[in-house]
C-alpha atoms as a PDB file:
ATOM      1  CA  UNK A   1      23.622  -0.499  10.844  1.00  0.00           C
ATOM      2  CA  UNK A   2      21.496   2.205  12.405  1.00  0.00           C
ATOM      3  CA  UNK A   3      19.588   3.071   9.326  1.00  0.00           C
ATOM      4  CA  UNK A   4      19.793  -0.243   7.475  1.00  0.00           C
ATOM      5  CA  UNK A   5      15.748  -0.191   7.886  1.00  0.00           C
ATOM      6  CA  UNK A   6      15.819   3.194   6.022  1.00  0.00           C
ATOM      7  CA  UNK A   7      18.312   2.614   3.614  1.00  0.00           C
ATOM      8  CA  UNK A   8      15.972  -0.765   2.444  1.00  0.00           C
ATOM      9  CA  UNK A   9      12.991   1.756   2.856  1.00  0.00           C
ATOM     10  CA  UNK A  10      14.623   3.991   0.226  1.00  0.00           C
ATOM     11  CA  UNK A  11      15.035   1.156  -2.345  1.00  0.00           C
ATOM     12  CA  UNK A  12      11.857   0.709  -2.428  1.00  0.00           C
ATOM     13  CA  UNK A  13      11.369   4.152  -3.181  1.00  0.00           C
ATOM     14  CA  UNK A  14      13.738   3.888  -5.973  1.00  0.00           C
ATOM     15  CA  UNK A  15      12.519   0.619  -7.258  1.00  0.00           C
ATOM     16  CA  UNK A  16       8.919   2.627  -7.485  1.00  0.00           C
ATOM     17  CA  UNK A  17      10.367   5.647  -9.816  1.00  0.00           C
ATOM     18  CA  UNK A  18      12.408   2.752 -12.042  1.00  0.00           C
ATOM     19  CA  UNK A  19       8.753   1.046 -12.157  1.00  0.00           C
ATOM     20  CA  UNK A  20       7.335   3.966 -13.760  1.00  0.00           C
ATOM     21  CA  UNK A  21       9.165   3.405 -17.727  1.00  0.00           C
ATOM     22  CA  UNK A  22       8.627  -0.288 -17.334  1.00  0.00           C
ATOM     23  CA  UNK A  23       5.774  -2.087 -19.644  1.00  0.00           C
ATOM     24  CA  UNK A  24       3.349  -3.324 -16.898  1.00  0.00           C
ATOM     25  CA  UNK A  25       3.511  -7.169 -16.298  1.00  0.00           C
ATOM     26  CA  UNK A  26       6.635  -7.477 -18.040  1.00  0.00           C
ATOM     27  CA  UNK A  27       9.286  -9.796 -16.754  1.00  0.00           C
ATOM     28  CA  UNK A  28      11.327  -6.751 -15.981  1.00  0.00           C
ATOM     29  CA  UNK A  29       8.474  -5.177 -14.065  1.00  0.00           C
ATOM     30  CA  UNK A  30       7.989  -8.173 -11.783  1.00  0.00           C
ATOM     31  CA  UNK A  31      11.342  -8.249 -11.234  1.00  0.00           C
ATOM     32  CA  UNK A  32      11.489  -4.795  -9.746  1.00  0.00           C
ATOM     33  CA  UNK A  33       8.134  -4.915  -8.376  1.00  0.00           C
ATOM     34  CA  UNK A  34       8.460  -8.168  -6.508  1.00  0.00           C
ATOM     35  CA  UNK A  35      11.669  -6.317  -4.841  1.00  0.00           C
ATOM     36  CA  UNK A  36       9.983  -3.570  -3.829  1.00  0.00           C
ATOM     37  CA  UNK A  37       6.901  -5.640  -2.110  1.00  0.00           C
ATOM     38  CA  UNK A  38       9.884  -7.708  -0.313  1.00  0.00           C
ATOM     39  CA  UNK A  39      11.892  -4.727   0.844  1.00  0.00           C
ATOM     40  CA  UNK A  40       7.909  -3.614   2.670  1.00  0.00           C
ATOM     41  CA  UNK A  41       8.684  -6.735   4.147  1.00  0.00           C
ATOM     42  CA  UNK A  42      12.308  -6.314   4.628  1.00  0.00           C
ATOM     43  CA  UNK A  43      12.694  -3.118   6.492  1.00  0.00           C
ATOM     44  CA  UNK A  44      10.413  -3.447   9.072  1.00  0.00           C
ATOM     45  CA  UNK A  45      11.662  -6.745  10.355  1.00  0.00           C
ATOM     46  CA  UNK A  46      15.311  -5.302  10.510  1.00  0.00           C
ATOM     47  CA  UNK A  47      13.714  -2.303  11.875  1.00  0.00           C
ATOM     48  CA  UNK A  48      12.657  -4.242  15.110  1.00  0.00           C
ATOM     49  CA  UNK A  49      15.389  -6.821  14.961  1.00  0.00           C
ATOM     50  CA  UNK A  50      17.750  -4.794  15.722  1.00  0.00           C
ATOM     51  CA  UNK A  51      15.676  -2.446  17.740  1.00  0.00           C
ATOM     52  CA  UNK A  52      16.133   0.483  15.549  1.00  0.00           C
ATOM     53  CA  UNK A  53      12.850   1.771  14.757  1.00  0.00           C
ATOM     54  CA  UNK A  54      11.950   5.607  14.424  1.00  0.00           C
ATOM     55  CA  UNK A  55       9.677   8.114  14.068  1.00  0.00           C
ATOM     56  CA  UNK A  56      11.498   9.252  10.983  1.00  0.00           C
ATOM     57  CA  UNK A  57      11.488   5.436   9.616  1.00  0.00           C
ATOM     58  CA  UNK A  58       7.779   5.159  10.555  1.00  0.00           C
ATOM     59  CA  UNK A  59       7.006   7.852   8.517  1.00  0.00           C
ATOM     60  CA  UNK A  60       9.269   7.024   5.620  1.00  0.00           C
ATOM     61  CA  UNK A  61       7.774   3.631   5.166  1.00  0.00           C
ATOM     62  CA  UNK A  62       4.418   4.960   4.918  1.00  0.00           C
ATOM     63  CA  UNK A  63       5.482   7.458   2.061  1.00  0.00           C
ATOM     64  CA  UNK A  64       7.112   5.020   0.039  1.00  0.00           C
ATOM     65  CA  UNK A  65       4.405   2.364   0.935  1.00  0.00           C
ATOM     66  CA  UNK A  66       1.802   5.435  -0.499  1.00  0.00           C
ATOM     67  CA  UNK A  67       4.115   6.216  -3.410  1.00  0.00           C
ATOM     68  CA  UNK A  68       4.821   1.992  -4.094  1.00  0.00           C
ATOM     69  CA  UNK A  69       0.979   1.626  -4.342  1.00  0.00           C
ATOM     70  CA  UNK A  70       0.071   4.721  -5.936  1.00  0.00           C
ATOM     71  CA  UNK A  71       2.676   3.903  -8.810  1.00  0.00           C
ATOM     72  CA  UNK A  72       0.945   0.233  -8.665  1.00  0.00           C
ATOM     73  CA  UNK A  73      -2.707   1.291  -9.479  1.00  0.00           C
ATOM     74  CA  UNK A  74      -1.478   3.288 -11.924  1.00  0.00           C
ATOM     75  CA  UNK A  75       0.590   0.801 -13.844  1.00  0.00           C
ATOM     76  CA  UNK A  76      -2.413  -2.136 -13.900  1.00  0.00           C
ATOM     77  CA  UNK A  77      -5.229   0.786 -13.962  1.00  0.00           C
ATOM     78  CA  UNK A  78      -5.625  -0.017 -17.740  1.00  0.00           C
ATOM     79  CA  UNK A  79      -5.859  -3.594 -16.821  1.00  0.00           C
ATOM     80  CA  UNK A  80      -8.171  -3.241 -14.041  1.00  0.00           C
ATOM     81  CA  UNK A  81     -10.495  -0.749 -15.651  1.00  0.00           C
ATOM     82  CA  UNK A  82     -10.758  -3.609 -18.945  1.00  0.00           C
ATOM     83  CA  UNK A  83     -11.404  -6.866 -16.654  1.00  0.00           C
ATOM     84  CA  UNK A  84     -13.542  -5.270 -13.649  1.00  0.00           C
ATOM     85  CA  UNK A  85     -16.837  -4.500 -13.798  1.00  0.00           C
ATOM     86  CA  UNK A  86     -18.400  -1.117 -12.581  1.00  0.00           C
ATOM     87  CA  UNK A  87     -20.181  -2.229  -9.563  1.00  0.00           C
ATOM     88  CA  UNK A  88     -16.416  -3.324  -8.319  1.00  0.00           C
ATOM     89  CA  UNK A  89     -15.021   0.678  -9.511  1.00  0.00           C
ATOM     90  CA  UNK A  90     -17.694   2.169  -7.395  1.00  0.00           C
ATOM     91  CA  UNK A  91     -16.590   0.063  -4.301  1.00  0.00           C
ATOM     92  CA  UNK A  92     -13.115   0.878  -5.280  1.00  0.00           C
ATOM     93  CA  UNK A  93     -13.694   4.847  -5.432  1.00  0.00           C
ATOM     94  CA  UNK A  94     -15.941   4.525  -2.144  1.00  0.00           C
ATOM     95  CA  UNK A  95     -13.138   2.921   0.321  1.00  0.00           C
ATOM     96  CA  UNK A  96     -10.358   5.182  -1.467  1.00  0.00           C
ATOM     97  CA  UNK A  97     -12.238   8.569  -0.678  1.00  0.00           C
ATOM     98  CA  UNK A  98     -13.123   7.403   2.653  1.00  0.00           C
ATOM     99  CA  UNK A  99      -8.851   6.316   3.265  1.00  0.00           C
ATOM    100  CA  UNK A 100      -8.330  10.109   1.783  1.00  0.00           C
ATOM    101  CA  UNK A 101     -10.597  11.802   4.474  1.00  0.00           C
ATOM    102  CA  UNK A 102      -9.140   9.863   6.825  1.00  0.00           C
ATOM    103  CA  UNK A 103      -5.547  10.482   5.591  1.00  0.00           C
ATOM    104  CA  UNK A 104      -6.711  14.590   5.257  1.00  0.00           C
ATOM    105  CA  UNK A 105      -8.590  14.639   9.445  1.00  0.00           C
ATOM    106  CA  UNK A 106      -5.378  13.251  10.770  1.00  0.00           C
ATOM    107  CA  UNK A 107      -3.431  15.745   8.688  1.00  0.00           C
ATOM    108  CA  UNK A 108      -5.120  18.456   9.555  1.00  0.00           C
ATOM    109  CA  UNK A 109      -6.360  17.616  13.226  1.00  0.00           C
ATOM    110  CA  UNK A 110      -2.478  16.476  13.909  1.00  0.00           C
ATOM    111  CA  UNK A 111      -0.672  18.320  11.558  1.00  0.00           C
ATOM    112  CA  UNK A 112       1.469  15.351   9.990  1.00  0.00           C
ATOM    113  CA  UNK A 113       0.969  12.188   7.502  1.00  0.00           C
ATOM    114  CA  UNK A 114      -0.063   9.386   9.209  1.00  0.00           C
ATOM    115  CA  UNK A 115      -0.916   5.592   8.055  1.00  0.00           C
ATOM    116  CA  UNK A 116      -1.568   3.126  11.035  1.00  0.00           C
ATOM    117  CA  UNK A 117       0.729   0.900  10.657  1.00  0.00           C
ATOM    118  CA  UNK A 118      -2.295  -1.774  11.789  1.00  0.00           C
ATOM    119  CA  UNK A 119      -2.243  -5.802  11.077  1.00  0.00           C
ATOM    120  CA  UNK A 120      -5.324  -5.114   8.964  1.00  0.00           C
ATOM    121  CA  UNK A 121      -3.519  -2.305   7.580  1.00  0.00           C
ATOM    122  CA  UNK A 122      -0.601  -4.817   6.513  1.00  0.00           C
ATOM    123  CA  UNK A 123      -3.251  -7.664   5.186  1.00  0.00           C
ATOM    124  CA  UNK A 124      -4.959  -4.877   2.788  1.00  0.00           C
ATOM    125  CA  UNK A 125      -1.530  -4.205   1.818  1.00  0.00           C
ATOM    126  CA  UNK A 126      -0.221  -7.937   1.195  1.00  0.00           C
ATOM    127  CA  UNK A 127      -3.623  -8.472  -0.818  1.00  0.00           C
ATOM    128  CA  UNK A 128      -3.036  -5.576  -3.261  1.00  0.00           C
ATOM    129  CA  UNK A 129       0.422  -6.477  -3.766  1.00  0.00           C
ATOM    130  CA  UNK A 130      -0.759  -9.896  -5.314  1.00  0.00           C
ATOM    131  CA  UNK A 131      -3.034  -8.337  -7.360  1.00  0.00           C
ATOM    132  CA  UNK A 132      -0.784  -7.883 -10.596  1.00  0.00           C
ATOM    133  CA  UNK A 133      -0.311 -11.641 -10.230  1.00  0.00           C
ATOM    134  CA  UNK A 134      -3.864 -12.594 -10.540  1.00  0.00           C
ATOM    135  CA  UNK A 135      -4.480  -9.791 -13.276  1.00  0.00           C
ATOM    136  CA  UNK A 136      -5.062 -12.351 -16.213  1.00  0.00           C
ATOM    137  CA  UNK A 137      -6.571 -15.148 -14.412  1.00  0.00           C
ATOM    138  CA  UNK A 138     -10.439 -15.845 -14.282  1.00  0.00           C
ATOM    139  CA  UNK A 139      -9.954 -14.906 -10.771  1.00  0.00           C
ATOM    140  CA  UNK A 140      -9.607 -11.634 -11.257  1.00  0.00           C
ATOM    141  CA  UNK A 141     -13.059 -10.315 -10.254  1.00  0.00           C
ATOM    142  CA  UNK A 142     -13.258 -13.065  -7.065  1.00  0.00           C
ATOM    143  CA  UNK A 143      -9.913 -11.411  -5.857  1.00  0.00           C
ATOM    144  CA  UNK A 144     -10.557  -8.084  -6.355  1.00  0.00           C
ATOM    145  CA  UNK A 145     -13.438  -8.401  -3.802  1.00  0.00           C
ATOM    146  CA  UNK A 146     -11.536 -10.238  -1.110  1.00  0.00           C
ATOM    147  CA  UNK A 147      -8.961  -7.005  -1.580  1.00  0.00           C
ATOM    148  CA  UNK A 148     -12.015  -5.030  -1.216  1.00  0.00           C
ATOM    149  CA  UNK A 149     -13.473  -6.080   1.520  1.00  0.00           C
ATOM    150  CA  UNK A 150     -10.162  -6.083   3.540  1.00  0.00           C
ATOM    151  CA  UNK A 151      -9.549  -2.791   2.690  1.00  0.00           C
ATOM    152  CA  UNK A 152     -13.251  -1.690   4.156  1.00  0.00           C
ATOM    153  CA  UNK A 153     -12.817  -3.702   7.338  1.00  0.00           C
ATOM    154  CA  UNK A 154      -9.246  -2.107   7.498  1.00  0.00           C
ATOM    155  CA  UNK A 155     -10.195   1.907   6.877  1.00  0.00           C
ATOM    156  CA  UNK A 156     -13.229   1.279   9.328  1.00  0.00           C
ATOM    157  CA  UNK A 157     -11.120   0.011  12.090  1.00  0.00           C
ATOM    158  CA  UNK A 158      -8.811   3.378  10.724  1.00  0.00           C
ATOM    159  CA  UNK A 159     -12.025   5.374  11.708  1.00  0.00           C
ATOM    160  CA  UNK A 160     -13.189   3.707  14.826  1.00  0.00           C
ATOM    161  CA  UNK A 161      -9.387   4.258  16.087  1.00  0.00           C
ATOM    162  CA  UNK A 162      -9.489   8.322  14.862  1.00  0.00           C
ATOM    163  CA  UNK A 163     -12.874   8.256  16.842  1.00  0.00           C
ATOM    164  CA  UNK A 164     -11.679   7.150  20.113  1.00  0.00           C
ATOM    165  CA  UNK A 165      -8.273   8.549  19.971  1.00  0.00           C
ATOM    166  CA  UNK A 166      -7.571  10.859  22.614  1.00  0.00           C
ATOM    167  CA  UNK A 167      -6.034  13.893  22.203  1.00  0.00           C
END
């Protein structure tokens, strides 16, 4: 039972790579990628439940979380880059370089991978997780901005909190 939370981590991990030869918005593609947005869910409520959280499990969700919504972006990219317009791709490529230098000061200033594991942080994620959904909706464009703008509120709390951390 100890590393239940982990073991549901690594699904997820698994349900990314079997993502990758799946047709985007297929049936089978939901499917799998429904699983993996409930195991997110999944393994850090057992985590606390039954008081088992770790370092180790902390940093394992954040990899698969990174690898989950890397594989994502790529999968609807196509999709995305035919439905949005450009204004939206240059707020896209903004908060995504500022995440990165966030993602490379803590690396280097700590000397580990670290991703807050913050209730905006969680939001951002929830929001982008829907997006496949709403992919061929007229909603598309409305949506993508609430994502947006969560995910700027959520990297600039990331940078306040890298600003006032202590050593």
């Amino acid at each position: 039972m100890k590393n239940l939370a982990n073991i549901i981590t690594i699904t997820r991990i698994i349900g990314t790579v079997c993502l990758i030869p799946l047709e985007a918005l297929s049936v089978p593609f939901f499917v799998v990628y429904t699983w993996c947005g409930l195991s997110d869910v999944l393994d850090g409520f057992v985590a606390r439940k039954l008081n088992i959280i770790s370092d180790f499990g902390s940093k394992l969700d954040s990899i698969s979380d990174l690898l989950f919504y890397s594989t994502m972006m790529i999968k609807v990219w196509p999709y995305l880059k035919k439905y949005l317009p450009s204004y939206v791709w240059t707020l896209i490529y903004v908060v995504l370089a500022i995440r990165l230098v966030c993602y490379l000061f803590v690396g280097f200033k700590y000397k580990a991978f670290a991703s807050r594991h913050t209730i905006l942080n969680k939001v951002t994620g929830a929001f982008m997780f829907v997006l496949p959904f709403v992919l061929k909706t007229p909603y598309l464009i409305y949506y993508s901005l609430l994502v947006l703008l969560i995910s700027y509120i959520s990297v600039f709390d990331e940078i306040i909190f890298i600003i006032n951390k202590k050593q």
